[in-house]
Protein backbone atom coordinates (compact mmCIF):
# COMPACT_ATOMS: atom_id res chain seq x y z
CA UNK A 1 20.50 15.23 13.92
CA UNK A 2 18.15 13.66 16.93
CA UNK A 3 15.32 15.95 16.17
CA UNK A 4 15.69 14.67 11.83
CA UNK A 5 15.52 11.16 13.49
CA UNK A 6 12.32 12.00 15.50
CA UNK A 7 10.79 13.46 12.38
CA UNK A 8 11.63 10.39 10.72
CA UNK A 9 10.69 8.36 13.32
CA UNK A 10 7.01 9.71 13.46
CA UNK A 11 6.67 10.27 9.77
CA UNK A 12 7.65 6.41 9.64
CA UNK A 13 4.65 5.60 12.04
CA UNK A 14 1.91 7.12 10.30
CA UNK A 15 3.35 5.43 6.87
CA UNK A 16 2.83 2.08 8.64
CA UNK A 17 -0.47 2.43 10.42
CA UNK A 18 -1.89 3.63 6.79
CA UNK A 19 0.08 1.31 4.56
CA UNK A 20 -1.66 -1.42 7.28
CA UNK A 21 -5.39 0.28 6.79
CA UNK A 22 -4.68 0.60 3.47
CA UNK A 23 -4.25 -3.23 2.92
CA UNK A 24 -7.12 -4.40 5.31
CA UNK A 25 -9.35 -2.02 2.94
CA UNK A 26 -8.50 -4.26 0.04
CA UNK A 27 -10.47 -7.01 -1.54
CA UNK A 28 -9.19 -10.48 -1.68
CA UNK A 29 -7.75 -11.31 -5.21
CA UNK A 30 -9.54 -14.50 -5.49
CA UNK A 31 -12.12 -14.40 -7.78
CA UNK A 32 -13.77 -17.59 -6.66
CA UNK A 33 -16.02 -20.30 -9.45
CA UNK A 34 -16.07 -16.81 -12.02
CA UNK A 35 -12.41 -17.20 -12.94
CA UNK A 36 -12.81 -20.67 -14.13
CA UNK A 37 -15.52 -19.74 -16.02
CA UNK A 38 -14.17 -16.82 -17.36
CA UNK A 39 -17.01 -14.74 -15.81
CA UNK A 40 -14.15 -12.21 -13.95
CA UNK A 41 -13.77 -10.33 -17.40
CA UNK A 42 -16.53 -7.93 -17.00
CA UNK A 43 -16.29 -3.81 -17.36
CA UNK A 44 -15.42 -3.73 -14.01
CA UNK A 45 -12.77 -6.24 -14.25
CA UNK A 46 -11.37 -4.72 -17.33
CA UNK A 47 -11.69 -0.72 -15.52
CA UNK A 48 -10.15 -1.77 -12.34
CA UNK A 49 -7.69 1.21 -12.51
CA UNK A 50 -10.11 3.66 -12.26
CA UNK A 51 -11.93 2.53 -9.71
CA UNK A 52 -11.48 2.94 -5.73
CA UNK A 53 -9.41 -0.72 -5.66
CA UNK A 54 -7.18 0.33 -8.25
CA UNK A 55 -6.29 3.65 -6.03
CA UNK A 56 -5.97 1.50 -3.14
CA UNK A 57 -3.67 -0.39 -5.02
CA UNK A 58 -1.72 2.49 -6.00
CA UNK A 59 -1.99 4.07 -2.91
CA UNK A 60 -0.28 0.84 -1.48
CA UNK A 61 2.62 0.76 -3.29
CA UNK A 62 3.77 4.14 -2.69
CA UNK A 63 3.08 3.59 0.87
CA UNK A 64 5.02 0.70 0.61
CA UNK A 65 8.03 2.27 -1.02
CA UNK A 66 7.86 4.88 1.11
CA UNK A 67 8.03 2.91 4.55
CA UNK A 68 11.38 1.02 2.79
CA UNK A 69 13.08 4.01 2.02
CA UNK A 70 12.06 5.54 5.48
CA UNK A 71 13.35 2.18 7.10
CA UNK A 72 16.72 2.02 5.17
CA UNK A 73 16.80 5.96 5.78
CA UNK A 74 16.26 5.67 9.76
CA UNK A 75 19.09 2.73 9.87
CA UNK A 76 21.64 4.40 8.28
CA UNK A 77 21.01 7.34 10.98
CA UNK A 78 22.92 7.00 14.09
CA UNK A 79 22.54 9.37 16.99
């Protein structure tokens, strides 16, 4: 069971230093004067799942739900 926990332990670590990249890599979700104007609705705006923010974004929430499960996971281990 300790060396399951160690596993878990470092698995855990690299999910949080990449879920933490992951988010600094993302742009802010303000849009600035363009949403007021209604300028934010280009192509882009409208194709943002296909593009590299949309992966990040996906790429963040597994990363995300995988660093809960791995936290719930590692509490309920004891040694």
């Amino acid at each position: 069971m300790g060396t399951l926990r160690i596993i878990l332990t470092i698995v855990f670590i690299i999910v949080s230093v990449a879920l933490a990249a992951i988010v600094l890599l993302q742009e802010g979700k303000s849009a600035g004067l363009g949403a007021i104007s209604g300028a934010a609705e280009t192509y882009w705006g409208k194709n943002k799942g296909r593009s590299m923010e949309g992966k990040l974004v996906k790429i963040t929430r597994y990363l995300a739900v995988g660093f809960i499960l791995l936290a719930i996971v590692l509490n309920l281990t004891k040694f």
